[in-house]
C-alpha atoms as a PDB file:
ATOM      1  CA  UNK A   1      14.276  -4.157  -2.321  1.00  0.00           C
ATOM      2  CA  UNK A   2      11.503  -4.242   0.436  1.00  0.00           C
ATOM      3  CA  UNK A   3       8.338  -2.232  -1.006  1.00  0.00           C
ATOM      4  CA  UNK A   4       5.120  -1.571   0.354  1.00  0.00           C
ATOM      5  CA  UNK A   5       2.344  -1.042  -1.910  1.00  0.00           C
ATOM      6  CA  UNK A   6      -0.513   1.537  -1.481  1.00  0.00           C
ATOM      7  CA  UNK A   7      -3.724   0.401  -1.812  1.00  0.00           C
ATOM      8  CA  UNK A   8      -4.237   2.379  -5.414  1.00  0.00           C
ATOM      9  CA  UNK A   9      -0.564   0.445  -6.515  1.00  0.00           C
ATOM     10  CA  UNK A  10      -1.819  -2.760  -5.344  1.00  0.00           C
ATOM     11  CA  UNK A  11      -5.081  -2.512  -7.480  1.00  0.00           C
ATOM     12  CA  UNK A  12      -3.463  -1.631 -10.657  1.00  0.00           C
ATOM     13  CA  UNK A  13      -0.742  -4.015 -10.489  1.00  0.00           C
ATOM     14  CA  UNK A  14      -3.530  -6.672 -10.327  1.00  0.00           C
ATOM     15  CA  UNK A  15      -5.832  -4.849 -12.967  1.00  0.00           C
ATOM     16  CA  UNK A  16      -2.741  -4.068 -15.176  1.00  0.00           C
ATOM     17  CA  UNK A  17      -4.004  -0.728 -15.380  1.00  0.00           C
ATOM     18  CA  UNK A  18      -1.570   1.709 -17.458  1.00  0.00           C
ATOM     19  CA  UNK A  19      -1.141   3.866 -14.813  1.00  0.00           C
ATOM     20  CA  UNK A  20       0.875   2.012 -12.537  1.00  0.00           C
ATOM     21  CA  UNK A  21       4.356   3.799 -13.753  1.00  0.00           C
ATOM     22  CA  UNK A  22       6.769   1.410 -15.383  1.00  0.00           C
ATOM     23  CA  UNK A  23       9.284   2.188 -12.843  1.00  0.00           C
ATOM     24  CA  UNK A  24       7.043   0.512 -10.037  1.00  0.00           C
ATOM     25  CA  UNK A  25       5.955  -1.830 -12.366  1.00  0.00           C
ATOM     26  CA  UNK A  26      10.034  -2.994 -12.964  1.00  0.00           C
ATOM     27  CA  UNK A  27      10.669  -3.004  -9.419  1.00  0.00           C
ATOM     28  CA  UNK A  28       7.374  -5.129  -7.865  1.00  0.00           C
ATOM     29  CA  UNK A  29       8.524  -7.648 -10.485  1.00  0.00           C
ATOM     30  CA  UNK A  30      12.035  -7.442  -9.860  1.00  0.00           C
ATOM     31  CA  UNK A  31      14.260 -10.212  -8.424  1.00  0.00           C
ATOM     32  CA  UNK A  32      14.728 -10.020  -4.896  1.00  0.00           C
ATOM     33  CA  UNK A  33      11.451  -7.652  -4.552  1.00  0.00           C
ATOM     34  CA  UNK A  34      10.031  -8.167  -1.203  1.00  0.00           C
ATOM     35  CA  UNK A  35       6.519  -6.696  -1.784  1.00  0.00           C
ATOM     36  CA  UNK A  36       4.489  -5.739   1.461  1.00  0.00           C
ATOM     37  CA  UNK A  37       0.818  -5.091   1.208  1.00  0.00           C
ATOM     38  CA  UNK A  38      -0.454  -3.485   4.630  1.00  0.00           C
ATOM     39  CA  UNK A  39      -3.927  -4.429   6.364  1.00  0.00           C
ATOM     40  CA  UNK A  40      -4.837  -0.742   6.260  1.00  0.00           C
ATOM     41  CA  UNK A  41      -5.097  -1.335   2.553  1.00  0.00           C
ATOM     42  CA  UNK A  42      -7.564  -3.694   2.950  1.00  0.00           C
ATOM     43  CA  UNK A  43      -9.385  -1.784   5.215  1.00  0.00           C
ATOM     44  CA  UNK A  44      -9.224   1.104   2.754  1.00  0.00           C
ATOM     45  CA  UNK A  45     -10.806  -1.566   0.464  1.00  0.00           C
ATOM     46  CA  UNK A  46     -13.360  -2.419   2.350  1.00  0.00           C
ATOM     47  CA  UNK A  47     -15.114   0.668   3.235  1.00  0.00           C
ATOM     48  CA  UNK A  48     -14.606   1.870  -0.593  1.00  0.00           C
ATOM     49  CA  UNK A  49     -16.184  -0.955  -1.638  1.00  0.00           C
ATOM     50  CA  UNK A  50     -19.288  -0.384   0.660  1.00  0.00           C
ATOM     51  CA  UNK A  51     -19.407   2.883  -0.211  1.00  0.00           C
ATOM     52  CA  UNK A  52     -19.422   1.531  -4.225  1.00  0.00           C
ATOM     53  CA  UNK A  53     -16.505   3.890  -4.875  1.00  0.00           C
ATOM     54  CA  UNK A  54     -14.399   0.673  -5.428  1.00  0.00           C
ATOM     55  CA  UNK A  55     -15.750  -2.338  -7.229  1.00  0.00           C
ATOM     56  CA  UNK A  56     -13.632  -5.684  -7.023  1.00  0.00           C
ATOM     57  CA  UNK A  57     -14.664  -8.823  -8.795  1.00  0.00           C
ATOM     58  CA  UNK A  58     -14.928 -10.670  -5.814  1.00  0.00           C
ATOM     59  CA  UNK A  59     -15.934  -9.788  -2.195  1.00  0.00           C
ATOM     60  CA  UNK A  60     -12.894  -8.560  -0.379  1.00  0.00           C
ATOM     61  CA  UNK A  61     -12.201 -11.826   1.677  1.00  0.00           C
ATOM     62  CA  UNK A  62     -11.253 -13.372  -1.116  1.00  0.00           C
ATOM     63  CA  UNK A  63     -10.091 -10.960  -2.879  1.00  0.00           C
ATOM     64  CA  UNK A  64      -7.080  -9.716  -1.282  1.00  0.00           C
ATOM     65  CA  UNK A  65      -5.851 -12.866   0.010  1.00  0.00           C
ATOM     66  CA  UNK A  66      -5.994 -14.791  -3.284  1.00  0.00           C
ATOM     67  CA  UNK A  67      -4.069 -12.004  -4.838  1.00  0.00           C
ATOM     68  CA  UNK A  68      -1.919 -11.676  -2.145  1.00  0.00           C
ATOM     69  CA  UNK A  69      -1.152 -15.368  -2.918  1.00  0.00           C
ATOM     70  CA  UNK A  70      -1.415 -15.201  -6.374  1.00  0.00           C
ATOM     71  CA  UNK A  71       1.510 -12.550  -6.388  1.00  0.00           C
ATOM     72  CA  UNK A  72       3.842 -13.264  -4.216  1.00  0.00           C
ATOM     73  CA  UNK A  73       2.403 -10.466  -1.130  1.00  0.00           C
ATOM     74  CA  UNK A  74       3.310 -10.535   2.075  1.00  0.00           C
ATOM     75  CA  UNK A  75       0.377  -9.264   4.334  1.00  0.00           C
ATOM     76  CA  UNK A  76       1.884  -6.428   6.777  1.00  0.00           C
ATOM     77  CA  UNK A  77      -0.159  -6.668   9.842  1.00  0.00           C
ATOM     78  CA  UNK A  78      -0.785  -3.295  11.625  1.00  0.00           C
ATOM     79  CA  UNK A  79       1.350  -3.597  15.043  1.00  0.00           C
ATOM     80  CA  UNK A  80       0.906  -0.776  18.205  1.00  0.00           C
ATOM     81  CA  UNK A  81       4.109   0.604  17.100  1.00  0.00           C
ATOM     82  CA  UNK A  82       2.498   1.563  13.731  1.00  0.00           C
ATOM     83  CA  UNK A  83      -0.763   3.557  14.912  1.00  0.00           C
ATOM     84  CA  UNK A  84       2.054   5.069  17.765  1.00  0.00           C
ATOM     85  CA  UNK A  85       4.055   6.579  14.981  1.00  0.00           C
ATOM     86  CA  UNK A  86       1.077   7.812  13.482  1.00  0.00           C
ATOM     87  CA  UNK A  87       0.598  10.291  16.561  1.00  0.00           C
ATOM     88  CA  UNK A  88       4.181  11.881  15.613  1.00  0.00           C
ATOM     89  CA  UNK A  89       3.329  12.659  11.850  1.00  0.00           C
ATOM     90  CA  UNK A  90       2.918  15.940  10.399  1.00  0.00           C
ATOM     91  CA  UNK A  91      -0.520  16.860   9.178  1.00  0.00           C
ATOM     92  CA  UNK A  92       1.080  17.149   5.615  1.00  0.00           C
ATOM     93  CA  UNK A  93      -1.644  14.481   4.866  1.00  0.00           C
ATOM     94  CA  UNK A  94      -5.251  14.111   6.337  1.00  0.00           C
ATOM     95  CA  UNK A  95      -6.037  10.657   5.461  1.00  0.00           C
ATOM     96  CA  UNK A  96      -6.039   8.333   7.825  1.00  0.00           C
ATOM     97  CA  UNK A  97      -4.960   5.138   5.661  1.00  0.00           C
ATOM     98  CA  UNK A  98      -2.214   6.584   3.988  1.00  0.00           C
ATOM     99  CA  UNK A  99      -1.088   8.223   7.530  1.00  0.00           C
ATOM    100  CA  UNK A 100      -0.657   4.814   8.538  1.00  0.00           C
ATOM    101  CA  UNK A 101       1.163   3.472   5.349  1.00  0.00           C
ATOM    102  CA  UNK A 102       3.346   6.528   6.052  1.00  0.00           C
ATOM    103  CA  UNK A 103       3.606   5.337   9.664  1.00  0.00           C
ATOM    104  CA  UNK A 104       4.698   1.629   8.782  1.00  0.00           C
ATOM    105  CA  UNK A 105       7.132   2.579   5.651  1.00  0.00           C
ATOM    106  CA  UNK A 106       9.156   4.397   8.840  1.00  0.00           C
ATOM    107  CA  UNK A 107       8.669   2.039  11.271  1.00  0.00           C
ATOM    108  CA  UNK A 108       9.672  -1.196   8.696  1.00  0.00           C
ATOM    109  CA  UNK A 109      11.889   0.942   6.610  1.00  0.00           C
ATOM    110  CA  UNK A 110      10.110   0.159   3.360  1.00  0.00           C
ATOM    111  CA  UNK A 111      10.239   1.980   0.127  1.00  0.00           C
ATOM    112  CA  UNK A 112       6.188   2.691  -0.626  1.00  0.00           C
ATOM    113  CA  UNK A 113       5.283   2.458  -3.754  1.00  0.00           C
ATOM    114  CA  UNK A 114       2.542   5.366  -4.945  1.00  0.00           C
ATOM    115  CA  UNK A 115       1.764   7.816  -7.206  1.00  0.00           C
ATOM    116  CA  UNK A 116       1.219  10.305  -4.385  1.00  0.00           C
ATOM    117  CA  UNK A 117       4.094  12.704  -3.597  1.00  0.00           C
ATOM    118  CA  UNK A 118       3.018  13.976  -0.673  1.00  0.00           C
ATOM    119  CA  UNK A 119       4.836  11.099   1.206  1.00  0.00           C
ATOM    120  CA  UNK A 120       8.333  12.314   0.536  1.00  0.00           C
ATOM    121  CA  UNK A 121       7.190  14.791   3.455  1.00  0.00           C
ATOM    122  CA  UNK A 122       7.553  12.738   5.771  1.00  0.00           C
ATOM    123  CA  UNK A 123      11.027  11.497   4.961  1.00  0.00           C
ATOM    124  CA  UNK A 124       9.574   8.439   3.424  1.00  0.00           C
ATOM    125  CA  UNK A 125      11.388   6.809   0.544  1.00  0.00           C
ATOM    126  CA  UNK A 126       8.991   6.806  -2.383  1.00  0.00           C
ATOM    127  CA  UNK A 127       9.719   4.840  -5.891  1.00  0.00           C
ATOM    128  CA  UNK A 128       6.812   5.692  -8.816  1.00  0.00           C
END
C-alpha cells in the first residue's frame, strides 16, 4: 500500500502518541507499506515551529530527515504538477498545506493517512 502521511500522522507515529488510530498505525507498519512523507509537511513544520505552536526535540534539519531515515520514509518532493492541481481543488479546505497533500495524494495516487475527513471531498482515498 502506498501512503502518504500528514504532517499531524507523521508526528505521532514518531511520538507514539495514542491518537494516531490503530488502523493507521497497522498499515504504516505493514509489510509492503510504502510510506511517503511530503516536503509540504516539513514546511508545515517549520513555520509551526517558529511560531512555537510545534516543539520538536531537535531543529527541523535534523529532525525530519533522521526520522525519515530512521523509519523507513520516503521524502515526496513537491513537483509543478502538484501546486498545478492545487489550482483545480475545491475550496472544501482553506489550508494551504493540506491543499497540497490533497493535490499530491491525486496526482501520485496515494492513500493519505489523517485524522481529517475533510479530504474524502476531494475524492481522495483516506485510511484513519
Amino acid at each position: 500500500m502506498r501512503l502518504l502521511l500528514d504532517t499531524h500522522t507523521l508526528l505521532w507515529w514518531v511520538e507514539d502518541d495514542p491518537q494516531l488510530s490503530e488502523k493507521a498505525r497497522k498499515a504504516i507498519a505493514g509489510a509492503g507499506a510504502e510510506c511517503y512523507v511530503s516536503l509540504a509537511s516539513a514546511w508545515e513544520m517549520a513555520i509551526k515551529s517558529q511560531l512555537g505552536k510545534l516543539r520538536l526535540a531537535t531543529p527541523l534539519r535534523q529532525y525530519f530527515p533522521t526520522q525519515l531515515a530512521a523509519n523507513g520514509f520516503v521524502q515526496l518532493d513537491i513537483a509543478f504538477r502538484h501546486v498545478a492541481r492545487v489550482e483545480s481543488l475545491e475550496f472544501h479546505h482553506r489550508d494551504p498545506f493540506d491543499r497540497l497533500l490533497i493535490a499530491q495524494a491525486l496526482e501520485e495516487k496515494l492513500t493519505l493517512v489523517s485524522a481529517d475527513a475533510v479530504f474524502e471531498r476531494y475524492g481522495v482515498k483516506r485510511l484513519w
